[in-house]
C-alpha atoms as a PDB file:
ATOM      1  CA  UNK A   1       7.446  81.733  10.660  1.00  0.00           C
ATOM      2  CA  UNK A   2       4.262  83.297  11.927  1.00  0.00           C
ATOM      3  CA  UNK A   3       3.531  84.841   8.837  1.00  0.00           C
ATOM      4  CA  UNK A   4       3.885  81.681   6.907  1.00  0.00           C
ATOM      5  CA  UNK A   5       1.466  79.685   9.119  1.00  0.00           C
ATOM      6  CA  UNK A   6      -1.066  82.951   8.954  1.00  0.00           C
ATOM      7  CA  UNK A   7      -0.712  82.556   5.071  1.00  0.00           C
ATOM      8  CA  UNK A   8      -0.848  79.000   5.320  1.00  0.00           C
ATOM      9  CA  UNK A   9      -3.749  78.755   7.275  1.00  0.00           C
ATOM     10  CA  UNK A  10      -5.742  81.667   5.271  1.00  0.00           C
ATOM     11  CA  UNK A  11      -5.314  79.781   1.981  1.00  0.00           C
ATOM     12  CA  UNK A  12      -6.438  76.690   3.396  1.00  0.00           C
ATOM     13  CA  UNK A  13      -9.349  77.908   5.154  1.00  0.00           C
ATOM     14  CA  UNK A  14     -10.618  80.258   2.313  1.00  0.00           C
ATOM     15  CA  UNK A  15      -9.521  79.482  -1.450  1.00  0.00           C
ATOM     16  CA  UNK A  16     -11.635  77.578  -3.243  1.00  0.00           C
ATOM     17  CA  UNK A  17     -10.151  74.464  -5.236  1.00  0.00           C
ATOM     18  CA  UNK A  18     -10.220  73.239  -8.689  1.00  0.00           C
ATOM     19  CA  UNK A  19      -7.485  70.430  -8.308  1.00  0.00           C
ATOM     20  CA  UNK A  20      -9.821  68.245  -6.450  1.00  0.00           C
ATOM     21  CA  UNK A  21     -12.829  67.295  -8.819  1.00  0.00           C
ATOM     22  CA  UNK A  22     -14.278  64.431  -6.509  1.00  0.00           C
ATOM     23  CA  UNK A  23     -14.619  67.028  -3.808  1.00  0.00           C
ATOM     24  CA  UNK A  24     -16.933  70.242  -4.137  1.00  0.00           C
ATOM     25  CA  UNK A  25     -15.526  73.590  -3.046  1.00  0.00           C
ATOM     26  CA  UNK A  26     -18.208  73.351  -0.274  1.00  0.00           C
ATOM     27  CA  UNK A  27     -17.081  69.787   1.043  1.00  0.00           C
ATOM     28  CA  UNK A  28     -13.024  70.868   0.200  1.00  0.00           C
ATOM     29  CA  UNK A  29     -13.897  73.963   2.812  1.00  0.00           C
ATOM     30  CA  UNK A  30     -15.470  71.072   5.332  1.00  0.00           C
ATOM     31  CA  UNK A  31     -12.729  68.747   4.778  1.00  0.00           C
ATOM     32  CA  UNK A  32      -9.873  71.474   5.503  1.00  0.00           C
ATOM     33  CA  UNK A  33     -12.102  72.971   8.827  1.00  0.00           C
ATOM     34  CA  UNK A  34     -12.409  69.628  10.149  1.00  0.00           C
ATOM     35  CA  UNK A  35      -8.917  69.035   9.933  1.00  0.00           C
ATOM     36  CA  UNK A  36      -7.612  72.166  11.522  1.00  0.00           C
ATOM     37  CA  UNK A  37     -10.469  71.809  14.711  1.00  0.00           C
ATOM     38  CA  UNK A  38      -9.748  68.175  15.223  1.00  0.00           C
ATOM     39  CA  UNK A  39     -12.936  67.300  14.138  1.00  0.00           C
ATOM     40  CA  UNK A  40     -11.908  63.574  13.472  1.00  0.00           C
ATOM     41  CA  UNK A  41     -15.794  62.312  12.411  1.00  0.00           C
ATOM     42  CA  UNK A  42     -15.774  64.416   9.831  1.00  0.00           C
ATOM     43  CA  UNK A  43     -12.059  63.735   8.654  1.00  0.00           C
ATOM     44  CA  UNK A  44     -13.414  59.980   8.663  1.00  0.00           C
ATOM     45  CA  UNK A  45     -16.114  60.873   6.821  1.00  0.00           C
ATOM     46  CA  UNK A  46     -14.191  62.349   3.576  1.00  0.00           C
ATOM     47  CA  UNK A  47     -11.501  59.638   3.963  1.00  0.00           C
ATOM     48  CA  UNK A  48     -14.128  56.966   3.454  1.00  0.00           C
ATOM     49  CA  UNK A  49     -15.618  59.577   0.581  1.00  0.00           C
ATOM     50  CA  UNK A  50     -13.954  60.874  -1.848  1.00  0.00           C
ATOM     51  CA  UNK A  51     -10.365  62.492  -0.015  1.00  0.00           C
ATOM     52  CA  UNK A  52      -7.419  60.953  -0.174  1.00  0.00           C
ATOM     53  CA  UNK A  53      -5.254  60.566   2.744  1.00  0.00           C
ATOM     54  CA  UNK A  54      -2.135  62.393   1.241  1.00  0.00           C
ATOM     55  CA  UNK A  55      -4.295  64.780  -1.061  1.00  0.00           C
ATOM     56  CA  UNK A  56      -2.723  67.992  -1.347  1.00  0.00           C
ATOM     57  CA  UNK A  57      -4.494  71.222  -0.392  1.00  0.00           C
ATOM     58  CA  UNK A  58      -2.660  74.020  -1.914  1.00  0.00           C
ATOM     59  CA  UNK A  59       0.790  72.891  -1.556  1.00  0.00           C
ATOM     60  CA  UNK A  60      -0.241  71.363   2.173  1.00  0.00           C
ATOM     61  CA  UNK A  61      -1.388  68.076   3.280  1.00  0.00           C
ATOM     62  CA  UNK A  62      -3.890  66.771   5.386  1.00  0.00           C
ATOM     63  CA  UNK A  63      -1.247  65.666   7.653  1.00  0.00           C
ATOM     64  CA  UNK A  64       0.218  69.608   8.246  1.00  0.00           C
ATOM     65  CA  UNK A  65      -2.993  71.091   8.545  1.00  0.00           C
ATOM     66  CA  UNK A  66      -3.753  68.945  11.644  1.00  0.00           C
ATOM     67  CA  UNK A  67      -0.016  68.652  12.932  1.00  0.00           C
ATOM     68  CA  UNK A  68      -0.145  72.905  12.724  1.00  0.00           C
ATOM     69  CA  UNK A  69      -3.113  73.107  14.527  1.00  0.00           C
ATOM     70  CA  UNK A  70      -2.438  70.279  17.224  1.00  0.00           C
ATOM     71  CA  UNK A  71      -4.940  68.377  16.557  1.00  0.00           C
ATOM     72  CA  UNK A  72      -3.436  65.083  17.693  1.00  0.00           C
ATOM     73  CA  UNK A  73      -6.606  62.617  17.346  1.00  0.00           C
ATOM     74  CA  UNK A  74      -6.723  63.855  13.646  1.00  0.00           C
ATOM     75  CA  UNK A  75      -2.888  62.979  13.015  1.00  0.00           C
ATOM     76  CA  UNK A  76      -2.822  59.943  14.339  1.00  0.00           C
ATOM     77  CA  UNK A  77      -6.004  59.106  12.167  1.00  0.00           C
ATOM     78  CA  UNK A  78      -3.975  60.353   9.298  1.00  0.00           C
ATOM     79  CA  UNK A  79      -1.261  58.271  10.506  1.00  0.00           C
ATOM     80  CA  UNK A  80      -3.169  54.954  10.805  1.00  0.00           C
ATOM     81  CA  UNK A  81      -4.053  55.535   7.336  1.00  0.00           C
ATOM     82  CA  UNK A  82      -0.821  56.071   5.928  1.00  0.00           C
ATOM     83  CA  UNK A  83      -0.370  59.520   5.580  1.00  0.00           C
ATOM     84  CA  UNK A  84       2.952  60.451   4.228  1.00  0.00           C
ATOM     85  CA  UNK A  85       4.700  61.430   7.601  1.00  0.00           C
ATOM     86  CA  UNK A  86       7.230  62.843   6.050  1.00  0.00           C
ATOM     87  CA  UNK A  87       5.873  64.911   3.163  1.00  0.00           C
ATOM     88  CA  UNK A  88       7.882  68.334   2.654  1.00  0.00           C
ATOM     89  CA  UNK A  89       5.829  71.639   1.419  1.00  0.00           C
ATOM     90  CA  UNK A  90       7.400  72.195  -2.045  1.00  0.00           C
ATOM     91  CA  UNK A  91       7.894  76.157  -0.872  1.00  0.00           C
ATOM     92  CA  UNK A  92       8.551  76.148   2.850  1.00  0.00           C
ATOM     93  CA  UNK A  93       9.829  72.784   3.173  1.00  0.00           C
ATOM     94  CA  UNK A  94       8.235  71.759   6.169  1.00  0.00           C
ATOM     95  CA  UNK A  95       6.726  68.548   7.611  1.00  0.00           C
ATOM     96  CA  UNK A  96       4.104  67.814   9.773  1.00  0.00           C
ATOM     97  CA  UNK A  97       6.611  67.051  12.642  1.00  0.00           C
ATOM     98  CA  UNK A  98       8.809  70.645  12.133  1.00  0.00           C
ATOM     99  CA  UNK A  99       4.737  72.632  12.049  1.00  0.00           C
ATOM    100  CA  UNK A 100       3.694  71.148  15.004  1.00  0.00           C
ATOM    101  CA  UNK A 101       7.401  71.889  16.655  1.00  0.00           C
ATOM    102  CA  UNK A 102       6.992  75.303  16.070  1.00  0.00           C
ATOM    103  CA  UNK A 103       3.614  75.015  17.203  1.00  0.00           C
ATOM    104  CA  UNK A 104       4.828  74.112  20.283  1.00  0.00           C
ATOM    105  CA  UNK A 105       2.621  70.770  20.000  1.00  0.00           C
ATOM    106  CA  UNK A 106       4.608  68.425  22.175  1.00  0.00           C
ATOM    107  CA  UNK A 107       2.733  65.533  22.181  1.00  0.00           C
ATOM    108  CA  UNK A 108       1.992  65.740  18.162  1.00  0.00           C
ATOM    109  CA  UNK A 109       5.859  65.911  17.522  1.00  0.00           C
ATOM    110  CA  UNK A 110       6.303  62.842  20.178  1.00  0.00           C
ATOM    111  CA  UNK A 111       3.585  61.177  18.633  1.00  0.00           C
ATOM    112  CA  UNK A 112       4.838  62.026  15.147  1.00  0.00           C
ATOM    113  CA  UNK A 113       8.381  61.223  15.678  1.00  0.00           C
ATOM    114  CA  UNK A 114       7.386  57.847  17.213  1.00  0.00           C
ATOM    115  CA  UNK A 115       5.853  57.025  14.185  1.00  0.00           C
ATOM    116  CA  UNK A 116       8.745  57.138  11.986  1.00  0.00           C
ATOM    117  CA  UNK A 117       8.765  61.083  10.940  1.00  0.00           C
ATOM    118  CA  UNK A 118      11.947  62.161  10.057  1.00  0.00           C
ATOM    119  CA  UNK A 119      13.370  64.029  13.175  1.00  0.00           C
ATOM    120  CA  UNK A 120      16.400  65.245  11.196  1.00  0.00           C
ATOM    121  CA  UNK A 121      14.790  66.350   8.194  1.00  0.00           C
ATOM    122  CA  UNK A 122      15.895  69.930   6.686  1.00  0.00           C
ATOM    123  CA  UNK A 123      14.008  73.124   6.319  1.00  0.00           C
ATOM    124  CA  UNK A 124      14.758  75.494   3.697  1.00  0.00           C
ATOM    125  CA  UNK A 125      18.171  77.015   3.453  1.00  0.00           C
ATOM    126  CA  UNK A 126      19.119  73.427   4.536  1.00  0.00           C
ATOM    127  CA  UNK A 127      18.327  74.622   8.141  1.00  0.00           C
ATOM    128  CA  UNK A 128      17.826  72.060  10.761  1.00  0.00           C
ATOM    129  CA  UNK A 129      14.698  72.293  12.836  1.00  0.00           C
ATOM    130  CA  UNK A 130      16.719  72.623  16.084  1.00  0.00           C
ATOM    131  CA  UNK A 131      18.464  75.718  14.962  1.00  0.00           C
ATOM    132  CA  UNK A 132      15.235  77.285  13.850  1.00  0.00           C
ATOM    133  CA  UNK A 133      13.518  76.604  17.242  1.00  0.00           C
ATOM    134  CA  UNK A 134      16.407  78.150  19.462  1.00  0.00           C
ATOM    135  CA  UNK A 135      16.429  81.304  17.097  1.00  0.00           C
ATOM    136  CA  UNK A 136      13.121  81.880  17.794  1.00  0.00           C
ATOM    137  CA  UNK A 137      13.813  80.937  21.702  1.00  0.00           C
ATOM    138  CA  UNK A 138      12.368  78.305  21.771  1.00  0.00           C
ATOM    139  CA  UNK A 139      14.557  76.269  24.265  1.00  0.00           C
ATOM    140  CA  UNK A 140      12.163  73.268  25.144  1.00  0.00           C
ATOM    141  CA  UNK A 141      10.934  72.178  22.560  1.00  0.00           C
ATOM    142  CA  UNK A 142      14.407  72.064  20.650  1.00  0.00           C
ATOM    143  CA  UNK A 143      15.392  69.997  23.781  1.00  0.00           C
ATOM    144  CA  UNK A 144      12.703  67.543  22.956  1.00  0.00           C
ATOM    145  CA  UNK A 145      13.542  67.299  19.521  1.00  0.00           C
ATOM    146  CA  UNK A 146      17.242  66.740  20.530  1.00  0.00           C
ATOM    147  CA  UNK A 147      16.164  63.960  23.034  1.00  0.00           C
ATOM    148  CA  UNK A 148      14.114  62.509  20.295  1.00  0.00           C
ATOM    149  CA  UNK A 149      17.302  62.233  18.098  1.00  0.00           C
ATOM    150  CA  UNK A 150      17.201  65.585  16.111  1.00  0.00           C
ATOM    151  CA  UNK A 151      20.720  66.994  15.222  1.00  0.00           C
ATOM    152  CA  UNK A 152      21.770  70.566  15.544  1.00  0.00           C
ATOM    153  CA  UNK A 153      23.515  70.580  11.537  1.00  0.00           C
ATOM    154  CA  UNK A 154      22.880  71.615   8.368  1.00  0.00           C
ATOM    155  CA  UNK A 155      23.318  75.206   7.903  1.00  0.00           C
ATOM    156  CA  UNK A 156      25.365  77.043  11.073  1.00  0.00           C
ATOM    157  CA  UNK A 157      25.956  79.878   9.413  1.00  0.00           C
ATOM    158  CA  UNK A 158      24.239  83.320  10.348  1.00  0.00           C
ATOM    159  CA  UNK A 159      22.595  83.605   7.112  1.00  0.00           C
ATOM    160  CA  UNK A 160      21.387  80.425   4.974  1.00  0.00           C
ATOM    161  CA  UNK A 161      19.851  80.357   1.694  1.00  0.00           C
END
């Protein structure tokens, strides 16, 4: 998991993109910053712009970036403006809530799961995020999750796809 947050975070931090003409690369490397330091002015700044609030940055959205970094005041700006709270990574399958869970983030995932996010939604493999956090011992905050609704399904065998 630590490798794909490294490899998540490198690709949004330095790649360049084409996909989003209204936004230079300069401005796309501002926009992606701002959302992984919690800089919420300048988060405001492209929303009013040119970025959408569920544009896509290499396979990620505005929404994970922040939720993976814990950068609360940008989520729930992202939030207010609709953000899709429950958008999945089309590789890793993972939402804002399950990134900021293994982030250790509690109040994003409280403040995420409040919202509406999808507490029970599956990871890859058709793991649940409660089985991922206690194999990587991660006691509380699968106890949280489980207080906040979350079921322990899904794939229960050792290995899942």
């Amino acid at each position: 998991m630590k490798l794909i947050k490294a490899l998540f975070l490198l690709a949004a931090i330095s790649l360049p993109v084409s996909a989003m003409a209204e936004i230079s690369d300069d401005d796309y490397m501002k926009m992606t910053e701002a959302l992984g330091s919690g800089d919420v002015k300048t988060v405001k700044k492209f929303l009013e712009k040119d970025a959408g609030v569920n544009d896509v940055y290499f396979g990620w959205s505005a929404l994970q970036i922040a939720a993976n970094k814990g950068q609360l005041s940008v989520v729930k700006l992202l939030a207010e403006k609709g953000a899709d709270l429950n958008y999945k990574h089309p590789l890793t399958k993972l939402t804002a809530l399950q990134l900021a869970a293994y982030g250790s983030y509690t109040n994003v995932v409280k403040y995420l799961a409040a919202k509406g996010a999808d507490v029970n939604s599956k990871m890859r493999g058709d793991v649940s995020i409660v089985r991922g956090l206690h194999d990587e011992g991660n006691t509380k905050m699968a106890d949280l999750l489980l207080s906040l609704g979350s079921k322990e399904d899904g794939c229960l065998t050792e290995k899942c796809n």
